[in-house]
PDB file of N, CA and C in Angstrom:
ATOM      1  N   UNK A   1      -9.116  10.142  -6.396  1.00  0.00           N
ATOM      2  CA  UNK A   1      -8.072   9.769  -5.454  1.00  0.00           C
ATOM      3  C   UNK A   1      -8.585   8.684  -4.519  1.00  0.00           C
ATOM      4  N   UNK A   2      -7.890   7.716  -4.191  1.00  0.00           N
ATOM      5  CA  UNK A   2      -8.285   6.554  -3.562  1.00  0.00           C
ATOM      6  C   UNK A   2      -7.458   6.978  -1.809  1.00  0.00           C
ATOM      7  N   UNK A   3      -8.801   6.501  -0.440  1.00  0.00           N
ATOM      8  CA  UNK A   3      -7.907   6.870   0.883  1.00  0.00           C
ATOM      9  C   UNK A   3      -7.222   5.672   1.011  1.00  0.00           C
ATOM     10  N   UNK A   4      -6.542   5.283   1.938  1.00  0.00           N
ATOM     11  CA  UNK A   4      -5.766   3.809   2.476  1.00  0.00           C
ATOM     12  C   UNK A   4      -6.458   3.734   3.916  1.00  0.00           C
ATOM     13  N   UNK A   5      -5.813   2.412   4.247  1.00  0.00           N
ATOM     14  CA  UNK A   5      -6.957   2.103   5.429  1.00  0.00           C
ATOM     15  C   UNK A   5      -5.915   1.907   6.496  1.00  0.00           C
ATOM     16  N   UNK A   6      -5.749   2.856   7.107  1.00  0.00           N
ATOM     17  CA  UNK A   6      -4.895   3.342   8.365  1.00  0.00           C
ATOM     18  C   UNK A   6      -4.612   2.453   9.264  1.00  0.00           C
ATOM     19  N   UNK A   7      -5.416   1.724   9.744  1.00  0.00           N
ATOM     20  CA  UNK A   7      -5.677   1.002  10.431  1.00  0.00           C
ATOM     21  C   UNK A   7      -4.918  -0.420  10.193  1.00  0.00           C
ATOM     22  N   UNK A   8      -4.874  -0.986   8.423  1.00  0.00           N
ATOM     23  CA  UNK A   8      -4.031  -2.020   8.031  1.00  0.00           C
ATOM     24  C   UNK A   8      -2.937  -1.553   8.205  1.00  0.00           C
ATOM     25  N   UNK A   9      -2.414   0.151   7.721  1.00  0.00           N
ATOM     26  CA  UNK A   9      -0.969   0.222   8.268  1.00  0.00           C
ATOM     27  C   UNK A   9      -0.520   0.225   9.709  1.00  0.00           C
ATOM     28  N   UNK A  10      -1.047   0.644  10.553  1.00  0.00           N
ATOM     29  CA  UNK A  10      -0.605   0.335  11.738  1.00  0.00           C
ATOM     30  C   UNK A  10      -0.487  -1.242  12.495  1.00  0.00           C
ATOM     31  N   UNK A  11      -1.383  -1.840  11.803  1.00  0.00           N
ATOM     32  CA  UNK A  11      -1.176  -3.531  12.165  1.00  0.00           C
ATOM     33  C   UNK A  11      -0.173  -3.350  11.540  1.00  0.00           C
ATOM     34  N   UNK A  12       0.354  -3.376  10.505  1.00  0.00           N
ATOM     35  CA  UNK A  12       2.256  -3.749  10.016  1.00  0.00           C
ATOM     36  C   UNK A  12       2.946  -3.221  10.626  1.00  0.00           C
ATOM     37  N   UNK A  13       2.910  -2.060  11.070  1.00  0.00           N
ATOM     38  CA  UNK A  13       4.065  -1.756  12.349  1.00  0.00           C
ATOM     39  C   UNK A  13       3.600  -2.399  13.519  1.00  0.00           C
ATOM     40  N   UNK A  14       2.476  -2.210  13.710  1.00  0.00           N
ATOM     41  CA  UNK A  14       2.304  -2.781  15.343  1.00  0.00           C
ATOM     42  C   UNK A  14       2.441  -3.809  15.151  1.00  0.00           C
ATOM     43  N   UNK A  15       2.938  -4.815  14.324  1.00  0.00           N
ATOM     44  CA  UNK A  15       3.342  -6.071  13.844  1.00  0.00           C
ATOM     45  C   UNK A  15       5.166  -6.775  14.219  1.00  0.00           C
ATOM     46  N   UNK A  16       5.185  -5.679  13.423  1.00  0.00           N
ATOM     47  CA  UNK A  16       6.985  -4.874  13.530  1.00  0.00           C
ATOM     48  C   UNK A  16       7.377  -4.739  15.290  1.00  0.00           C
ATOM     49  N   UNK A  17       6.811  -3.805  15.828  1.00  0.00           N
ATOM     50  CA  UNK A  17       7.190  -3.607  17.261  1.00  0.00           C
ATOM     51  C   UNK A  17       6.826  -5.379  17.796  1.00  0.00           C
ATOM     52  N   UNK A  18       5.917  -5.500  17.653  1.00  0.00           N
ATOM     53  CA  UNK A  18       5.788  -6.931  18.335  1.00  0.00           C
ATOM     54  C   UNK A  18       6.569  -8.190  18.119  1.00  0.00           C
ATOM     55  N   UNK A  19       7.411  -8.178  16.810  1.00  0.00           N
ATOM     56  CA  UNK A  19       8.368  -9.159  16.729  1.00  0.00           C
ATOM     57  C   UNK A  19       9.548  -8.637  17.536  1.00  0.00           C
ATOM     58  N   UNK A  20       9.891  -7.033  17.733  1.00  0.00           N
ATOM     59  CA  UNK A  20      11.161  -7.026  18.518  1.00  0.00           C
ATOM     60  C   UNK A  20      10.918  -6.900  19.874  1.00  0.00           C
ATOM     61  N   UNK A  21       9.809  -6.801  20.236  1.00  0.00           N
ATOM     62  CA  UNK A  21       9.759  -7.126  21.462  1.00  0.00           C
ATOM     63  C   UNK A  21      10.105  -8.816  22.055  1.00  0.00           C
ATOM     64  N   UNK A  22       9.595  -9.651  20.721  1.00  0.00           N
ATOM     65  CA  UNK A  22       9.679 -10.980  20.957  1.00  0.00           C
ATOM     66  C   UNK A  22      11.004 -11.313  21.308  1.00  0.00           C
ATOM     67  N   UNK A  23      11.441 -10.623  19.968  1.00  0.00           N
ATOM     68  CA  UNK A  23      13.240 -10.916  19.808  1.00  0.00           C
ATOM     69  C   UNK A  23      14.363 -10.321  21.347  1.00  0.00           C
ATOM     70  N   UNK A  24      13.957  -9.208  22.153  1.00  0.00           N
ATOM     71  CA  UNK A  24      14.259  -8.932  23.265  1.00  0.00           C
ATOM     72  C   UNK A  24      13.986  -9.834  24.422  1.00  0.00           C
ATOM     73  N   UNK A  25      12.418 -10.040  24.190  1.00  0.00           N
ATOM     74  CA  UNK A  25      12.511 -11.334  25.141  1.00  0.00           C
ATOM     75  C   UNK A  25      12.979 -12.621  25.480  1.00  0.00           C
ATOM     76  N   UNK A  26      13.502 -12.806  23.679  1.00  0.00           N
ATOM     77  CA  UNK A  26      14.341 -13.805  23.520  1.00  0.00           C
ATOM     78  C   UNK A  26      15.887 -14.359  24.336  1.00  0.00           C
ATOM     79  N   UNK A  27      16.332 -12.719  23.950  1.00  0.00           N
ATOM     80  CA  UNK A  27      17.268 -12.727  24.200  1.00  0.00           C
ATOM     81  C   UNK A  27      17.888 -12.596  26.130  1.00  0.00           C
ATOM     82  N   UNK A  28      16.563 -12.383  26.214  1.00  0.00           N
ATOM     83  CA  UNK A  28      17.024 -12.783  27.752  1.00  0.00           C
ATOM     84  C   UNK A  28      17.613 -11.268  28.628  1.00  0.00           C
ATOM     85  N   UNK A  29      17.895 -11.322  29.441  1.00  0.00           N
ATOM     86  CA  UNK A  29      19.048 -10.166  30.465  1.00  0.00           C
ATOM     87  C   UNK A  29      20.509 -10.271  29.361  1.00  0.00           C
ATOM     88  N   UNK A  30      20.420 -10.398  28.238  1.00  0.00           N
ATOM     89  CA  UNK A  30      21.790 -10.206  28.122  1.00  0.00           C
ATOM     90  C   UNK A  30      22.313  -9.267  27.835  1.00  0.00           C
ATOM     91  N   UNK A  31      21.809  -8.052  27.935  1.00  0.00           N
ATOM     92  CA  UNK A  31      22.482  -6.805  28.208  1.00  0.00           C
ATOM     93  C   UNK A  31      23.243  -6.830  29.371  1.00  0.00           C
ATOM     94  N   UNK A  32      24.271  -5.931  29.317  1.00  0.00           N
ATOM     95  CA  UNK A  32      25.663  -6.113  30.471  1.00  0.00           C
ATOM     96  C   UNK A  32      25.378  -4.951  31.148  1.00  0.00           C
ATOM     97  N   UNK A  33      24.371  -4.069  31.156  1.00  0.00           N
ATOM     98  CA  UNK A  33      24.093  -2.540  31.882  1.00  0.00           C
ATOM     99  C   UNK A  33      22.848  -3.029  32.579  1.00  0.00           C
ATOM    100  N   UNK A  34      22.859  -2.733  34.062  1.00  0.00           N
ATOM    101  CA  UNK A  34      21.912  -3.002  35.176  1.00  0.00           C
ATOM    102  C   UNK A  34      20.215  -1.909  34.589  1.00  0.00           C
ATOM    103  N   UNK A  35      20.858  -1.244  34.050  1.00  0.00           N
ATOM    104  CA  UNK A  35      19.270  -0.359  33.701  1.00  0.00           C
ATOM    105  C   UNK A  35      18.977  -0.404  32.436  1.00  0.00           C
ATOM    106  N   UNK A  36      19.420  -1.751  31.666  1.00  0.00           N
ATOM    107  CA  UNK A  36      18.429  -2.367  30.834  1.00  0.00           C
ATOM    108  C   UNK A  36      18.567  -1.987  29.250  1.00  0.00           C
ATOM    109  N   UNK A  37      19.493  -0.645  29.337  1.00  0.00           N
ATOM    110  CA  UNK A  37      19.859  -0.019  28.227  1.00  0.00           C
ATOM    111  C   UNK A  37      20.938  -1.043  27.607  1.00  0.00           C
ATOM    112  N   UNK A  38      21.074  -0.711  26.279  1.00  0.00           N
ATOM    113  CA  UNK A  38      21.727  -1.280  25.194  1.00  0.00           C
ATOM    114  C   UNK A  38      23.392  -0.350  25.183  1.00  0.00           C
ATOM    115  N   UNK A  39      24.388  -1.281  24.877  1.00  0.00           N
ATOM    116  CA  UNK A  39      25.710   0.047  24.651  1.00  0.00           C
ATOM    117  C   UNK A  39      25.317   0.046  23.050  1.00  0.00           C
ATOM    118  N   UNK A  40      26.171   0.991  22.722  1.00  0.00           N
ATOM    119  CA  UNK A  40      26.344   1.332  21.105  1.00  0.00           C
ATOM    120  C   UNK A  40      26.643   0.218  20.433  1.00  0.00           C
ATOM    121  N   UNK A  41      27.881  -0.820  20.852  1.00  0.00           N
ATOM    122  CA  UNK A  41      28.013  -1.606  20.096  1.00  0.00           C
ATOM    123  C   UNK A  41      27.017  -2.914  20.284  1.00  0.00           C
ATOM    124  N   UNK A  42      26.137  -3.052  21.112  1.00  0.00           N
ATOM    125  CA  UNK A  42      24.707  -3.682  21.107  1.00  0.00           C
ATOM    126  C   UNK A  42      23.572  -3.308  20.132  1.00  0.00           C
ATOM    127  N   UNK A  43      23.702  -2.004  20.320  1.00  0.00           N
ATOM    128  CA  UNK A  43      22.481  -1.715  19.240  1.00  0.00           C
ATOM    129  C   UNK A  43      22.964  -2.015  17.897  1.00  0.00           C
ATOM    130  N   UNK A  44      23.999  -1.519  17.710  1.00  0.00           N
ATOM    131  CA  UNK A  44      24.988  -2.213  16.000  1.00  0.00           C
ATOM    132  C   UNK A  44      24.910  -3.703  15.933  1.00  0.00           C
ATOM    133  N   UNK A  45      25.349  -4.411  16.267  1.00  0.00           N
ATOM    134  CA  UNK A  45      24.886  -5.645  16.722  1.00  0.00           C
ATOM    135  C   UNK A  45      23.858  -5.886  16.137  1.00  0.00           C
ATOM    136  N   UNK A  46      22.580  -5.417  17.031  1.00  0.00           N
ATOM    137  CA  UNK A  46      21.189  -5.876  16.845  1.00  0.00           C
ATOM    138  C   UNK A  46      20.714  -5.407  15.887  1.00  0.00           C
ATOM    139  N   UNK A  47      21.090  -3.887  15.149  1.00  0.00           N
ATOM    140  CA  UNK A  47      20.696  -3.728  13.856  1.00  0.00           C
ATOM    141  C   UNK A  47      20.882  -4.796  12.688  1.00  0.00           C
ATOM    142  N   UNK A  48      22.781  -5.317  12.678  1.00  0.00           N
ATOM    143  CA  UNK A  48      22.797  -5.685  11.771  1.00  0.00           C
ATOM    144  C   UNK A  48      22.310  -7.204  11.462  1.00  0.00           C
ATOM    145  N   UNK A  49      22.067  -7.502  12.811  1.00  0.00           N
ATOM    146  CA  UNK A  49      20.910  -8.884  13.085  1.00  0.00           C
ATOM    147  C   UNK A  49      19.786  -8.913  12.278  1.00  0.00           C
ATOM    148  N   UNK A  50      19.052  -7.756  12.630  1.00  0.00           N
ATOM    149  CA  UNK A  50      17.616  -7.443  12.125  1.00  0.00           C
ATOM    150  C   UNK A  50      17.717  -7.369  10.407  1.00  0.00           C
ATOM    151  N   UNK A  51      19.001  -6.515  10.291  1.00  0.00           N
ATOM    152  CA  UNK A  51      18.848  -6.424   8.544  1.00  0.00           C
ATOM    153  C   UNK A  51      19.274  -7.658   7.863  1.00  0.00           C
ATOM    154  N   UNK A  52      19.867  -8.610   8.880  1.00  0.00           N
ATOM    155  CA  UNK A  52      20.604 -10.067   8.091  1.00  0.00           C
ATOM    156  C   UNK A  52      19.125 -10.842   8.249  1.00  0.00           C
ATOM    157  N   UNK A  53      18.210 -10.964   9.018  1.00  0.00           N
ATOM    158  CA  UNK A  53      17.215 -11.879   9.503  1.00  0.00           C
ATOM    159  C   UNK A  53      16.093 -11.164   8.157  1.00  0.00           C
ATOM    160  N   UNK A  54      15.811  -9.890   7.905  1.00  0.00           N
ATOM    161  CA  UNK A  54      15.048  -9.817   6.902  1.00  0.00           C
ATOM    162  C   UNK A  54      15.261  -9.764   5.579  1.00  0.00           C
ATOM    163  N   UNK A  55      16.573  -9.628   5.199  1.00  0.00           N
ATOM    164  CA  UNK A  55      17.303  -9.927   3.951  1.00  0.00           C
ATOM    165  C   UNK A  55      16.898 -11.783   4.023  1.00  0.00           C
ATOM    166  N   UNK A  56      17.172 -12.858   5.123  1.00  0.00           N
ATOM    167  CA  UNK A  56      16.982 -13.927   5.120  1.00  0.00           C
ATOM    168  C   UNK A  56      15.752 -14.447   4.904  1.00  0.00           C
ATOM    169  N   UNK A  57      13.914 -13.706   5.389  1.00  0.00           N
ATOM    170  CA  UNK A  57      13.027 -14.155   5.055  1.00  0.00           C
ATOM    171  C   UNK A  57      13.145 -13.565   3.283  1.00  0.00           C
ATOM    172  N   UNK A  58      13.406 -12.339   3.031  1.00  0.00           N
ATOM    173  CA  UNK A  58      12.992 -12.158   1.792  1.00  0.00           C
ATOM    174  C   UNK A  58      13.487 -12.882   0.726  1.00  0.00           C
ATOM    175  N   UNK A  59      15.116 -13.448   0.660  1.00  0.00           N
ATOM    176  CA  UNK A  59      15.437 -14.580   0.180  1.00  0.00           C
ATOM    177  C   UNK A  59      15.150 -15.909  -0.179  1.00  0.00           C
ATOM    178  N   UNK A  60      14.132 -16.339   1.284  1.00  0.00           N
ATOM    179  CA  UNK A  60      13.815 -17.604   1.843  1.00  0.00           C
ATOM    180  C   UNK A  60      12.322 -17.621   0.790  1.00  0.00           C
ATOM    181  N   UNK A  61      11.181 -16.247   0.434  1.00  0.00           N
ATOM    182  CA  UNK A  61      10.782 -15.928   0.215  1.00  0.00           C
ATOM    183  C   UNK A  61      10.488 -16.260  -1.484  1.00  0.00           C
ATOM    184  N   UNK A  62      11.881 -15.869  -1.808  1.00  0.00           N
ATOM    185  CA  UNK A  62      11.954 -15.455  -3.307  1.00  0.00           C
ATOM    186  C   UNK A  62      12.755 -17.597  -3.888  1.00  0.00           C
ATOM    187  N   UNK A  63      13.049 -18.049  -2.755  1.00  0.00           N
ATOM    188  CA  UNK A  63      13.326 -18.888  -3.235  1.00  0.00           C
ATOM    189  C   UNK A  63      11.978 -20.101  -3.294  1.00  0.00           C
ATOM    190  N   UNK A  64      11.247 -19.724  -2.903  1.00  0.00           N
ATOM    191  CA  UNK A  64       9.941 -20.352  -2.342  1.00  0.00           C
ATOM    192  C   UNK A  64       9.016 -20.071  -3.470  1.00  0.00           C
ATOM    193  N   UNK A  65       9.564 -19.025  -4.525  1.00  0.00           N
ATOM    194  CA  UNK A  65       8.567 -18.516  -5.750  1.00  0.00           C
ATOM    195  C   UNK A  65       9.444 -18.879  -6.880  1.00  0.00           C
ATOM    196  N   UNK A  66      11.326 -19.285  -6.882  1.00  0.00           N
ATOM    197  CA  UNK A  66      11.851 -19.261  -8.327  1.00  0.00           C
ATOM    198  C   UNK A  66      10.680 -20.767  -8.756  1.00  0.00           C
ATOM    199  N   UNK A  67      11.283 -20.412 -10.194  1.00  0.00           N
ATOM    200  CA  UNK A  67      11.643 -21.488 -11.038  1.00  0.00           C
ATOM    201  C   UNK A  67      12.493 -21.737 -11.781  1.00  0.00           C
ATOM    202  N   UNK A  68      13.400 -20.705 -12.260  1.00  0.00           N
ATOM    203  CA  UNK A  68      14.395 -20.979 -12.922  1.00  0.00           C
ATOM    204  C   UNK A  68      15.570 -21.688 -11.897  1.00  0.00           C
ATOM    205  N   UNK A  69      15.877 -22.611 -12.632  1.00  0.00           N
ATOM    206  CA  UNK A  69      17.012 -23.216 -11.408  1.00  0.00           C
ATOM    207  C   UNK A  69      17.936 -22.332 -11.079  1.00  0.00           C
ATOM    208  N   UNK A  70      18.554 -21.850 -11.786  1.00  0.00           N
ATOM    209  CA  UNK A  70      19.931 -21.118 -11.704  1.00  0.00           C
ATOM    210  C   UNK A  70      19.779 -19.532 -10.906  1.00  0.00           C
ATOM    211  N   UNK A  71      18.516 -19.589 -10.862  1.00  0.00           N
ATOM    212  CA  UNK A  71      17.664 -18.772 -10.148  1.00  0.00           C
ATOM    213  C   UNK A  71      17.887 -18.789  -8.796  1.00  0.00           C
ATOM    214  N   UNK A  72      17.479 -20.082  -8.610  1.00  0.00           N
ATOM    215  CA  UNK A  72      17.319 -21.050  -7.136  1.00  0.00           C
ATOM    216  C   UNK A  72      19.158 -21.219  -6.958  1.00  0.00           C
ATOM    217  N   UNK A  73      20.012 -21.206  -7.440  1.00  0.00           N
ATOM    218  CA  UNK A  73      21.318 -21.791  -6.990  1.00  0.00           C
ATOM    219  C   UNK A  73      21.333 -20.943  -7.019  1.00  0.00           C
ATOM    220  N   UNK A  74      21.156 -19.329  -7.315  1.00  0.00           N
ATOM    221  CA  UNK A  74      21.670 -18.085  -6.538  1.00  0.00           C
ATOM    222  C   UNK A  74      21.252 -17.372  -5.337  1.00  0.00           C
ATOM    223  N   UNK A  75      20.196 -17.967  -5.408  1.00  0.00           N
ATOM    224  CA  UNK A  75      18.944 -17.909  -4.161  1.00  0.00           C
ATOM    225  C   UNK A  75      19.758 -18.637  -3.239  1.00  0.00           C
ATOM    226  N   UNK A  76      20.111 -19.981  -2.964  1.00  0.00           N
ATOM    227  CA  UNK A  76      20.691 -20.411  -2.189  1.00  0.00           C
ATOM    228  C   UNK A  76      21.877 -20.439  -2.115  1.00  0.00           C
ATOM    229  N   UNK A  77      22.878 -19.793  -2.837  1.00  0.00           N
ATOM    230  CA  UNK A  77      23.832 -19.585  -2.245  1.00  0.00           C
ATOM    231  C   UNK A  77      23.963 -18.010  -1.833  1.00  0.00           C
ATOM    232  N   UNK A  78      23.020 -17.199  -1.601  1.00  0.00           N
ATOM    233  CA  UNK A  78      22.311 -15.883  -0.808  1.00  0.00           C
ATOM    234  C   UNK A  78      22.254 -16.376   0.787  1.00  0.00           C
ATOM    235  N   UNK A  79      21.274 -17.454   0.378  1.00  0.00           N
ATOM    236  CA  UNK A  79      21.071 -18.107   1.963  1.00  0.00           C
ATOM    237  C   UNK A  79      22.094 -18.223   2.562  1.00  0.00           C
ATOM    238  N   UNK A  80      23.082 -19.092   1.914  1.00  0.00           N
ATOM    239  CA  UNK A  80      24.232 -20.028   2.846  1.00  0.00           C
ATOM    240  C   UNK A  80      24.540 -18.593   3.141  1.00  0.00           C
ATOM    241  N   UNK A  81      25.143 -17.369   2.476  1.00  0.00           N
ATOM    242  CA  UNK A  81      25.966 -16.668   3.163  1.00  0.00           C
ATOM    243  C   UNK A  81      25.156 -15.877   3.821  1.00  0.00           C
ATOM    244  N   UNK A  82      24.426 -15.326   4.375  1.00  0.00           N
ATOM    245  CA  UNK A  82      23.283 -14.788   5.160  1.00  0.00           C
ATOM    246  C   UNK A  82      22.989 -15.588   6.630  1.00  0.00           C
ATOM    247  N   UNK A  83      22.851 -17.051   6.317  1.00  0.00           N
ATOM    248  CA  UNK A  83      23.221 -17.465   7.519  1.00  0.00           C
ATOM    249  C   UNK A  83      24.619 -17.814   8.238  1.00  0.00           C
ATOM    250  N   UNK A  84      25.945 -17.944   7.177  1.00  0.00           N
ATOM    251  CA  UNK A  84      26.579 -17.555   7.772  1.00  0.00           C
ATOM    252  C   UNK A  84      27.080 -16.276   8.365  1.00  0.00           C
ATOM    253  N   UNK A  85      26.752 -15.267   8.140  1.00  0.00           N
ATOM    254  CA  UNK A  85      26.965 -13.922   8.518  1.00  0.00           C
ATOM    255  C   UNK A  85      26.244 -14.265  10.288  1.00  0.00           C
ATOM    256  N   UNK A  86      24.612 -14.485   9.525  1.00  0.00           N
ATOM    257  CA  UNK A  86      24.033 -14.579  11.755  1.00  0.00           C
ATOM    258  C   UNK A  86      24.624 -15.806  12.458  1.00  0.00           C
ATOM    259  N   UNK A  87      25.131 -16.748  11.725  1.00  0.00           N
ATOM    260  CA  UNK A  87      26.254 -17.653  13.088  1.00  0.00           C
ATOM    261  C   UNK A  87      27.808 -16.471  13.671  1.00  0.00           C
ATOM    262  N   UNK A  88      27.874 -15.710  12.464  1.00  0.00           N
ATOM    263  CA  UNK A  88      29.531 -15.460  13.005  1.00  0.00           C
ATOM    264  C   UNK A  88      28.934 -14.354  14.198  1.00  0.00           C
ATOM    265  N   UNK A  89      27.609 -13.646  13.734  1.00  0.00           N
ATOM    266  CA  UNK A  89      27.128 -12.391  14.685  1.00  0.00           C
ATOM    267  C   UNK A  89      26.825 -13.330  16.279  1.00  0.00           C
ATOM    268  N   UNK A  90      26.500 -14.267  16.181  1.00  0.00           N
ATOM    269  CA  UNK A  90      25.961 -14.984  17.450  1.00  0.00           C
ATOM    270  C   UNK A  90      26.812 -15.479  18.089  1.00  0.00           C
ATOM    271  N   UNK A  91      28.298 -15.511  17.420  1.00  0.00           N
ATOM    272  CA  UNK A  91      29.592 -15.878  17.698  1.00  0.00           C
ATOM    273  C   UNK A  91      30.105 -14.924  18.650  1.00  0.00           C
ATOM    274  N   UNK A  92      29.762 -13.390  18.354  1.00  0.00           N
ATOM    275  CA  UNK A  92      30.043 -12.688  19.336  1.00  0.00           C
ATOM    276  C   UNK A  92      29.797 -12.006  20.522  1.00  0.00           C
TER     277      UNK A  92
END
């Protein structure tokens, strides 16, 4: 039986927490509640941010490795609609 090295997994989360901390700081005071908390439809929001932004590297990802073209024209038309999804979310 082979151990794992604990320590590499916690850098990937402690990796993880540190981009959303970034992404909070990003975003500034724009929470509308004085004590900093998120409403429900904020956190929905920001979930479905997070799952459109990593669906977008893994795409960005896989298009960065095709070779088949037709590969790549499905790859990018993944993209186009992925980033349109986070303009219409930033819309609101």
């Amino acid at each position: 039986m082979g151990c794992y090295d604990a320590g590499e997994m916690a850098r990937g989360w402690e990796s993880k927490s540190v981009e959303t901390q970034q992404m909070e700081t990003a975003q500034g005071g724009k929470s509308n509640q004085s004590n900093g908390r998120l409403t429900p439809d904020q956190l929905e929001l920001r979930r479905k941010k997070e799952g459109l932004l990593l669906s977008r590297a893994r795409v960005l990802q896989d298009l960065k490795n095709a070779r088949n073209p037709r590969y790549q024209q499905m790859l990018q038309q993944a993209l186009a609609q992925l980033e349109s999804e986070l303009a219409a979310l930033e819309n609101q």
